[in-house]
C-alpha atoms as a PDB file:
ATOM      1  CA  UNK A   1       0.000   0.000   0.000  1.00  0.00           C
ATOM      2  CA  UNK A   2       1.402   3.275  -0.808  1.00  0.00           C
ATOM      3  CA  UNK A   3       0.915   6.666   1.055  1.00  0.00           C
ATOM      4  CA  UNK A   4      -0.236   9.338  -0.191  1.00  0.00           C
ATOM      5  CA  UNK A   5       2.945  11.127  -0.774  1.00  0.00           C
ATOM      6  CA  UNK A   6       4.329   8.134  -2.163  1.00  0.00           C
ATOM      7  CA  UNK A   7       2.119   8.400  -4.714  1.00  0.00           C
ATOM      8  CA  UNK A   8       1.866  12.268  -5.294  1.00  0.00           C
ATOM      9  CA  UNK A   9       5.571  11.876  -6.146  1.00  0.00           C
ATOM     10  CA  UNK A  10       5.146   8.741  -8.892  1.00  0.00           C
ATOM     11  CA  UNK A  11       2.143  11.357 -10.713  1.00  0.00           C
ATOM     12  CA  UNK A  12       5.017  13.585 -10.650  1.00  0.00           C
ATOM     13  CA  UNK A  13       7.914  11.453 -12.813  1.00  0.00           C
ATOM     14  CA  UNK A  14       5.009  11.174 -14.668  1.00  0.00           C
ATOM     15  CA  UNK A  15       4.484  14.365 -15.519  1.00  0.00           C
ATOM     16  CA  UNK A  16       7.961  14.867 -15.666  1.00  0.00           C
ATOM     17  CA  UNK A  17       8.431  12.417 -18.703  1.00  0.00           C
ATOM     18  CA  UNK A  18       5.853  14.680 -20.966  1.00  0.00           C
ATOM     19  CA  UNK A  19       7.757  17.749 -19.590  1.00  0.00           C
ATOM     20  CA  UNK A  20       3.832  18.814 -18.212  1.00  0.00           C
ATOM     21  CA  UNK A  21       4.207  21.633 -15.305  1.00  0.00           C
ATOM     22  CA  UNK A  22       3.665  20.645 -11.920  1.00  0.00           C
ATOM     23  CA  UNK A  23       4.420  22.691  -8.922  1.00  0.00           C
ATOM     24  CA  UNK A  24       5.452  20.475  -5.822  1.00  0.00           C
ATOM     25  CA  UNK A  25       3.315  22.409  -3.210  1.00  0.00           C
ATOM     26  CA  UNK A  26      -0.050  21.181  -4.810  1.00  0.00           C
ATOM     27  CA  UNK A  27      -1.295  18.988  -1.978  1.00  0.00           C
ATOM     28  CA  UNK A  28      -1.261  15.054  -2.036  1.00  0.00           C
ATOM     29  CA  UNK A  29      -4.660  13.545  -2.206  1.00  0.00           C
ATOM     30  CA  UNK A  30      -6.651  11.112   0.592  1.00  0.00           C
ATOM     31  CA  UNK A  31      -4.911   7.848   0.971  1.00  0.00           C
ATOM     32  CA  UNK A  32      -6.372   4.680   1.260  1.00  0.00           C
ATOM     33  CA  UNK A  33      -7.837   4.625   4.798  1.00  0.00           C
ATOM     34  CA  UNK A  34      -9.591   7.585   4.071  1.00  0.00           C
ATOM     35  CA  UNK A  35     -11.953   6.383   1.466  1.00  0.00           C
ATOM     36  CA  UNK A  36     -15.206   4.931   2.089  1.00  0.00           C
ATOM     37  CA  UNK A  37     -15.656   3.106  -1.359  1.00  0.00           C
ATOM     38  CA  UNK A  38     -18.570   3.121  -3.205  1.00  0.00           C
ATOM     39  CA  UNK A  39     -20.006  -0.587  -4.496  1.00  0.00           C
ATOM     40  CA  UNK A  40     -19.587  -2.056  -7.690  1.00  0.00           C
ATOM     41  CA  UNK A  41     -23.595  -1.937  -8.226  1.00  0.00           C
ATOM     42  CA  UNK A  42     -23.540   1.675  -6.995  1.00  0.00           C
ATOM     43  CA  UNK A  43     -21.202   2.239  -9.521  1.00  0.00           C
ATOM     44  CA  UNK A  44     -22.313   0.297 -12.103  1.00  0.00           C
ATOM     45  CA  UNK A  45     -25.809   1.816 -11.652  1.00  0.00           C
ATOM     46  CA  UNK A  46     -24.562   5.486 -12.112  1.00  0.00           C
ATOM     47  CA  UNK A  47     -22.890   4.357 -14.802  1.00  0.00           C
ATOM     48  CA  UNK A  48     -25.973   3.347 -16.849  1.00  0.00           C
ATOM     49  CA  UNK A  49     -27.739   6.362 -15.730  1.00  0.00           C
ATOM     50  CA  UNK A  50     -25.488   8.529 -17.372  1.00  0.00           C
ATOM     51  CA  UNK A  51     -24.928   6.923 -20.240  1.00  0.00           C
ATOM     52  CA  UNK A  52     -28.733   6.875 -20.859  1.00  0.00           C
ATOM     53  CA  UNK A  53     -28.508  10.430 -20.376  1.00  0.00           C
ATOM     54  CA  UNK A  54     -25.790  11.152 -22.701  1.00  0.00           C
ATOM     55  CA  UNK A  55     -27.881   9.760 -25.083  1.00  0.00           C
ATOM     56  CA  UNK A  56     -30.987  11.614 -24.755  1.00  0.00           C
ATOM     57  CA  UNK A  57     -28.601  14.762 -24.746  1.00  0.00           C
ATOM     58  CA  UNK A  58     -27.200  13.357 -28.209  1.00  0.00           C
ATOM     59  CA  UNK A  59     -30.726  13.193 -29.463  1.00  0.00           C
ATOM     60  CA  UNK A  60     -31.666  16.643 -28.359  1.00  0.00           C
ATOM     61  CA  UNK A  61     -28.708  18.360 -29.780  1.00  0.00           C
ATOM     62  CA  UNK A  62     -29.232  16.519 -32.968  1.00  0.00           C
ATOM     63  CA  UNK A  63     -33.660  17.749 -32.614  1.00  0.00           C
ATOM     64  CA  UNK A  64     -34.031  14.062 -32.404  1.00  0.00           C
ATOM     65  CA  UNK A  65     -35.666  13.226 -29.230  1.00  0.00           C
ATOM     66  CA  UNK A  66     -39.402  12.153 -30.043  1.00  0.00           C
ATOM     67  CA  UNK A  67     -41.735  10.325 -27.697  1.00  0.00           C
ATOM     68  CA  UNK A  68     -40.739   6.995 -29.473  1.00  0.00           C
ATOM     69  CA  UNK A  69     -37.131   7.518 -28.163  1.00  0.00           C
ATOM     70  CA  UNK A  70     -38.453   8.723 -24.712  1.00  0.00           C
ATOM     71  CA  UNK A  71     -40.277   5.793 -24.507  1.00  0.00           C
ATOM     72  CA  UNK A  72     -37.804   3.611 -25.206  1.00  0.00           C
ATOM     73  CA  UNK A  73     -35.305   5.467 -22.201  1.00  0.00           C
ATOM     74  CA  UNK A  74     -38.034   4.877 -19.866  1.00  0.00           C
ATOM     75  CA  UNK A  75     -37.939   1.362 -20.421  1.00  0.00           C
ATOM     76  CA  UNK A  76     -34.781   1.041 -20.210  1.00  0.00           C
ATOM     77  CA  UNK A  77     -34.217   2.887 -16.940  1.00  0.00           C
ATOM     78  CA  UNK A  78     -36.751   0.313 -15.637  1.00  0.00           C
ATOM     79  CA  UNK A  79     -34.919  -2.535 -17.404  1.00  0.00           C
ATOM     80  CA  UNK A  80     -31.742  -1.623 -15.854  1.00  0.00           C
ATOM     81  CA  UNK A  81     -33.325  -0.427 -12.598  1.00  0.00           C
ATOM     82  CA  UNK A  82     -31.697   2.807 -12.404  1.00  0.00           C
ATOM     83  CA  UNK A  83     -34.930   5.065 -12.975  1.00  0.00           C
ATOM     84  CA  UNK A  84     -34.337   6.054  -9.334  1.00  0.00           C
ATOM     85  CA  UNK A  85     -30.491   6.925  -9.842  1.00  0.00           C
ATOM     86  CA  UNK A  86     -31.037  10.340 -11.884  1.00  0.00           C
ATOM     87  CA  UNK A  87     -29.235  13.384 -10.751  1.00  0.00           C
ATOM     88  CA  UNK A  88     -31.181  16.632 -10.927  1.00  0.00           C
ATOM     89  CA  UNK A  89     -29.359  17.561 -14.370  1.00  0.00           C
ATOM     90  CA  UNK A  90     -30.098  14.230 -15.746  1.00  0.00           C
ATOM     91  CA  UNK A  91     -33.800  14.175 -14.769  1.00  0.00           C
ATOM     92  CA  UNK A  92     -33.426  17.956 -16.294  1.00  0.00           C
ATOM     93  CA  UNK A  93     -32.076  16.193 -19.937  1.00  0.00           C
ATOM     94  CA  UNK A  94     -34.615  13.301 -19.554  1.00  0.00           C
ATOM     95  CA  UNK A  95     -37.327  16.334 -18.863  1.00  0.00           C
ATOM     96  CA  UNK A  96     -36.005  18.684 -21.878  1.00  0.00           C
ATOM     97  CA  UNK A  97     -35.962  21.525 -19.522  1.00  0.00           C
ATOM     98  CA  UNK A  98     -32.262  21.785 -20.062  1.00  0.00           C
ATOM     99  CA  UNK A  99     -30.517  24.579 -21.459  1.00  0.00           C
ATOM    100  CA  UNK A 100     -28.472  23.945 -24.602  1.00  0.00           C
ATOM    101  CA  UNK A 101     -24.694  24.172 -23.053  1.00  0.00           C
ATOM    102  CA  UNK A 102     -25.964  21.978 -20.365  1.00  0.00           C
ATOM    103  CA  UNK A 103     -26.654  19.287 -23.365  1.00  0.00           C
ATOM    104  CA  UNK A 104     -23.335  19.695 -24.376  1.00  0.00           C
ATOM    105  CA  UNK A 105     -22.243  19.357 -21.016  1.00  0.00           C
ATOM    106  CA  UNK A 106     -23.892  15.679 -20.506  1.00  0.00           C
ATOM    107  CA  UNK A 107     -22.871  14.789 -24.012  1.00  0.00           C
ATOM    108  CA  UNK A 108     -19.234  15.364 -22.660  1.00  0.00           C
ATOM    109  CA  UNK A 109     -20.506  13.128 -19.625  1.00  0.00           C
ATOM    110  CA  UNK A 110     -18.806   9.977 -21.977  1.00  0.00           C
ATOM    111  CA  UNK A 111     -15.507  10.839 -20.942  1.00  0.00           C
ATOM    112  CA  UNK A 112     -16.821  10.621 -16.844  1.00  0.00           C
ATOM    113  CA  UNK A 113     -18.797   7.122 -18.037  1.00  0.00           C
ATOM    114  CA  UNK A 114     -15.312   6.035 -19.596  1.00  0.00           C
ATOM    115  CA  UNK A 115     -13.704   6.208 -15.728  1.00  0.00           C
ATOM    116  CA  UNK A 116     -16.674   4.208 -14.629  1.00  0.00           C
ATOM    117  CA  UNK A 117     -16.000   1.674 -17.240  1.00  0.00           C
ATOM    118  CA  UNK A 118     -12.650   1.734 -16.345  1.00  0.00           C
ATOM    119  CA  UNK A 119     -13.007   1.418 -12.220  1.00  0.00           C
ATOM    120  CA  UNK A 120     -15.861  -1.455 -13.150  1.00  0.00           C
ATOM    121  CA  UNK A 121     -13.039  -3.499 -14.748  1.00  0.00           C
ATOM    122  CA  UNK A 122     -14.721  -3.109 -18.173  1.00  0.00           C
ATOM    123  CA  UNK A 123     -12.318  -0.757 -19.877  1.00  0.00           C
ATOM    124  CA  UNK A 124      -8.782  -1.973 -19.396  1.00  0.00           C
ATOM    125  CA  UNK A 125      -6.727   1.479 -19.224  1.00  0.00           C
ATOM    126  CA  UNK A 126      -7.085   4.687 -18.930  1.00  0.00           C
ATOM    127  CA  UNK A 127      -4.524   5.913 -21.926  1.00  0.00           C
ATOM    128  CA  UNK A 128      -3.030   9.503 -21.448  1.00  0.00           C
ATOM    129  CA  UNK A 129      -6.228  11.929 -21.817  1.00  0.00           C
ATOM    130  CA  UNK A 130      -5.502  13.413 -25.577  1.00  0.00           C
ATOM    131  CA  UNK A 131      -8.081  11.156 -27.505  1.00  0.00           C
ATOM    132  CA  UNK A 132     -11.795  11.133 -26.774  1.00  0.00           C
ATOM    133  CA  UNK A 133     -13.068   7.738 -25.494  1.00  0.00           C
ATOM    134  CA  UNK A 134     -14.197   4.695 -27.664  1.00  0.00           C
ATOM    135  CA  UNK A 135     -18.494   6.067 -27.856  1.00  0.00           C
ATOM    136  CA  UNK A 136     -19.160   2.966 -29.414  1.00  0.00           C
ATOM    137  CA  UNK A 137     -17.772   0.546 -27.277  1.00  0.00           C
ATOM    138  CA  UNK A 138     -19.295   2.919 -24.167  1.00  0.00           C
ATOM    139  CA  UNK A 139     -22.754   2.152 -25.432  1.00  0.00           C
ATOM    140  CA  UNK A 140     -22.497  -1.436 -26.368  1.00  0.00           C
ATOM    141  CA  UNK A 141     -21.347  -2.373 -23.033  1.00  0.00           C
ATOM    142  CA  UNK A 142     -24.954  -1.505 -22.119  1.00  0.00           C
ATOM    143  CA  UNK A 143     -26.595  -2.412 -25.204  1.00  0.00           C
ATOM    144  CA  UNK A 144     -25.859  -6.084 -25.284  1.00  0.00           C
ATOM    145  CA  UNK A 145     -26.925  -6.878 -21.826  1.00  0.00           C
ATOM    146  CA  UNK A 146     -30.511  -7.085 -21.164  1.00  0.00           C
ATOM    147  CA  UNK A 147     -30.607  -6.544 -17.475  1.00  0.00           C
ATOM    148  CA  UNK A 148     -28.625  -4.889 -14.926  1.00  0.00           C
ATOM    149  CA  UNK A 149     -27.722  -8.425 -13.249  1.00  0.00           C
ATOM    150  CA  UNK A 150     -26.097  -9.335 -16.969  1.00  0.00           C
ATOM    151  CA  UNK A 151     -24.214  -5.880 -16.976  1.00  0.00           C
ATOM    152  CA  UNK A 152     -22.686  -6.969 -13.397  1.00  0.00           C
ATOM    153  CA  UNK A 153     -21.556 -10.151 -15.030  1.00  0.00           C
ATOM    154  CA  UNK A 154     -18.927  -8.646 -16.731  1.00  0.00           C
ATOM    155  CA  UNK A 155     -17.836  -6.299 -13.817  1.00  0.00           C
ATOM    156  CA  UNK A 156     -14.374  -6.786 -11.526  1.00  0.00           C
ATOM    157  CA  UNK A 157     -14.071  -3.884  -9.317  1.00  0.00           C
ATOM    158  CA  UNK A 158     -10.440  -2.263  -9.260  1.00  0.00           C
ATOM    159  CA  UNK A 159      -8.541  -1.956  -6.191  1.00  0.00           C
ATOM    160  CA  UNK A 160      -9.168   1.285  -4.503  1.00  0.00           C
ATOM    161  CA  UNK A 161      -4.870   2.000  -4.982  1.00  0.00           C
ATOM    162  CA  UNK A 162      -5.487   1.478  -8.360  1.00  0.00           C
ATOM    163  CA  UNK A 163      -8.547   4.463  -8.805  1.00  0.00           C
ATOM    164  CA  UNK A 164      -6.193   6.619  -5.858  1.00  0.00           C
ATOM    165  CA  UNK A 165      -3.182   6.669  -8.312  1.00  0.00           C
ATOM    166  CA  UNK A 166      -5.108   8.030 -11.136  1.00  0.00           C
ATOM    167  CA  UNK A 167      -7.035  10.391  -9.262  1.00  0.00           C
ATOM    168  CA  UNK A 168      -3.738  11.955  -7.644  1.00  0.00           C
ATOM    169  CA  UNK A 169      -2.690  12.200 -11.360  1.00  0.00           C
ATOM    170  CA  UNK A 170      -5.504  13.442 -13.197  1.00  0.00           C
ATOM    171  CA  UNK A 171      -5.301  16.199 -10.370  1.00  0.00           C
ATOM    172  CA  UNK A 172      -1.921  17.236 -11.438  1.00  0.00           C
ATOM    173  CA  UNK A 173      -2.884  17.020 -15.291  1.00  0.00           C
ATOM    174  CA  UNK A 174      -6.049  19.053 -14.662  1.00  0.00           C
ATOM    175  CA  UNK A 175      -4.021  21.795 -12.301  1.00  0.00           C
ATOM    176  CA  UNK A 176      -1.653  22.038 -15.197  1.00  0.00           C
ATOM    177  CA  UNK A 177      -4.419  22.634 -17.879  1.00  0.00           C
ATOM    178  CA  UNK A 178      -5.881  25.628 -15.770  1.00  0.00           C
ATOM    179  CA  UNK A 179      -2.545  26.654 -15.349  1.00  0.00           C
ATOM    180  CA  UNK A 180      -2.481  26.875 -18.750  1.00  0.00           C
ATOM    181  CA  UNK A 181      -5.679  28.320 -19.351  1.00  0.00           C
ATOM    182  CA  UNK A 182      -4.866  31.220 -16.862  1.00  0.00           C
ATOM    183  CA  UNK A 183      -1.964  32.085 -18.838  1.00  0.00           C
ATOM    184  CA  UNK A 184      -4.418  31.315 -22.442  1.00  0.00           C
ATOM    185  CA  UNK A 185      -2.118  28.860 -23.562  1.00  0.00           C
ATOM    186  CA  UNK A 186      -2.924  25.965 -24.557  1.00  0.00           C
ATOM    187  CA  UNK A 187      -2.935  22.615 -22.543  1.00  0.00           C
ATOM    188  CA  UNK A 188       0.471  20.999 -22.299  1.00  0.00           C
ATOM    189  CA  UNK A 189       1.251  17.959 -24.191  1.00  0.00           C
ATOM    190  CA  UNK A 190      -1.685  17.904 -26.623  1.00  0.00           C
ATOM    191  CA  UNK A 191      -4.112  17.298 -23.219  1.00  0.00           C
ATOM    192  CA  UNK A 192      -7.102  17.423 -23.737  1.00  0.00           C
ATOM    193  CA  UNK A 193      -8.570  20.116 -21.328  1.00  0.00           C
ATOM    194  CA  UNK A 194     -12.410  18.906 -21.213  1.00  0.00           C
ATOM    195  CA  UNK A 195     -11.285  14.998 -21.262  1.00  0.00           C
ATOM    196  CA  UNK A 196      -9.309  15.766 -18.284  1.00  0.00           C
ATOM    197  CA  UNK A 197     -12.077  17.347 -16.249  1.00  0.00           C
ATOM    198  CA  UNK A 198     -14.496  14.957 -16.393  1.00  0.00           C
ATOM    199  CA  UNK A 199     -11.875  12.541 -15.239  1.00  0.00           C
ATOM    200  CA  UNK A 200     -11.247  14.314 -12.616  1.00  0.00           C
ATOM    201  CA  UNK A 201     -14.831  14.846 -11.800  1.00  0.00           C
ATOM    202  CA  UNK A 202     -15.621  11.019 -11.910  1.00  0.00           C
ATOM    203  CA  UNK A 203     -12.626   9.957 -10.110  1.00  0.00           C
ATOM    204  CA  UNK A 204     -13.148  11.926  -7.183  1.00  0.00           C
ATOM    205  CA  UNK A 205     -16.746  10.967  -7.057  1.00  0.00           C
ATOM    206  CA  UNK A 206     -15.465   7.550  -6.118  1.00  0.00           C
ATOM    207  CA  UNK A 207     -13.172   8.477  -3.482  1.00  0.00           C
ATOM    208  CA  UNK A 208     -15.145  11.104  -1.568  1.00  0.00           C
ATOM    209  CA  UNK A 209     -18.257   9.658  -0.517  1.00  0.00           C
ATOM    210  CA  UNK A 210     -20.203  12.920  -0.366  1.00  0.00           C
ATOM    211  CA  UNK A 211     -19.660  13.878  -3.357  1.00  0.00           C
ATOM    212  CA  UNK A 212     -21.822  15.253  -6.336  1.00  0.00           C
ATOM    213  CA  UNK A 213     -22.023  13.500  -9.480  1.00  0.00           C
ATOM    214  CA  UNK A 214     -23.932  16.955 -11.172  1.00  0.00           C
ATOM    215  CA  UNK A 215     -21.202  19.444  -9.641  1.00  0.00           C
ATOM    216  CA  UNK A 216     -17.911  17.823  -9.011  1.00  0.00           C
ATOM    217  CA  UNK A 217     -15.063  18.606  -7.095  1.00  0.00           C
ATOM    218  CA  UNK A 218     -12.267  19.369  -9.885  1.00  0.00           C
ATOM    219  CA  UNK A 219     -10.121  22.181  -7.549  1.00  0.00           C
ATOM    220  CA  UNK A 220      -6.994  22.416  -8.078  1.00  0.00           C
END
């Protein structure tokens, strides 16, 4: 088990390698014995929420979103019993009270999903946060499962170290990026600025157990 300085200081040869800037005061994140970890089916549930959402939001942008499709959602939030699980900017998207940059903002929602994926033991890696993640494979993990007890199936929760040494180093990519922002550069080493925040927003939804799915803590 590492502590949390430990691992504050591996992020940093990390960053070091892509020549990203870092600044050695930035604080270490919560170790190990500090997180109350959330359940795979907890997880897995918000998970499928979202990406239900996302859709809806694709379907709006696009003017597509008739009562067909909203039938079809509700059925499957019932399917995959996660009806219950909607945030109020989801049930806002479901509702079409939403403003338009808010439907932008849940479309970019895949790249939080992605992290899900990822802590659920369905995505393998997390690559370096340059290349938007794989859509298609992010809704057919759903798609081909016809319950919620089939989508658990295929899930193998990481290790909590695993999800802590990503979250200390998505915090350092994402301080950099503002850093950058501040100074209207652009990010460092092709980062992706928006890919990186909604990392950071999903991973430190699962290691602070009050946290907010809708408004994330992404400080830096």
């Amino acid at each position: 088990m590492k502590n949390p300085e430990q691992r504050k200081q591996e992020s940093i040869l990390k960053l070091k390698t892509k020549a990203i800037p870092y600044i050695d005061w930035l604080p270490h994140i919560e170790s190990s014995d500090d997180v109350i970890q959330r359940s795979a089916e907890h997880i897995a549930k918000r998970a499928i929420a979202c990406l239900l959402m996302i859709q809806v939001a694709c379907d709006l942008d696009r003017d597509q979103f008739d009562q067909e499709t909203e039938d079809f959602i509700a059925d499957l939030l019932n399917k995959f019993e996660v009806a219950d699980e909607l945030t109020v900017k989801e049930k806002n998207i479901l509702n079409r009270s939403a403003a338009q940059q808010d439907i932008v903002n849940m479309i970019w929602k895949y790249e939080a999903y992605w992290v899900l994926l990822w802590t659920l033991g369905i995505v393998d890696e997390l690559k370096y946060p340059d290349e938007i993640a794989d859509c298609d494979f992010a809704i057919e993990v759903v798609s081909r499962c016809r319950s919620l007890q089939e989508f658990m199936q295929q899930v193998k929760l990481r290790d909590i170290e695993e999800i802590l040494d990503e979250a200390d180093l998505i915090y350092r990519y994402d301080w950099a990026c503002v850093e950058a922002r501040l100074k209207q550069q652009n990010a460092p080493a092709n980062l992706n600025a928006s890919i990186v925040l909604e990392r950071h927003g999903a991973l430190n939804w699962l290691i602070q157990a009050d946290a907010d799915w809708d408004n994330p803590d992404v400080s830096t």
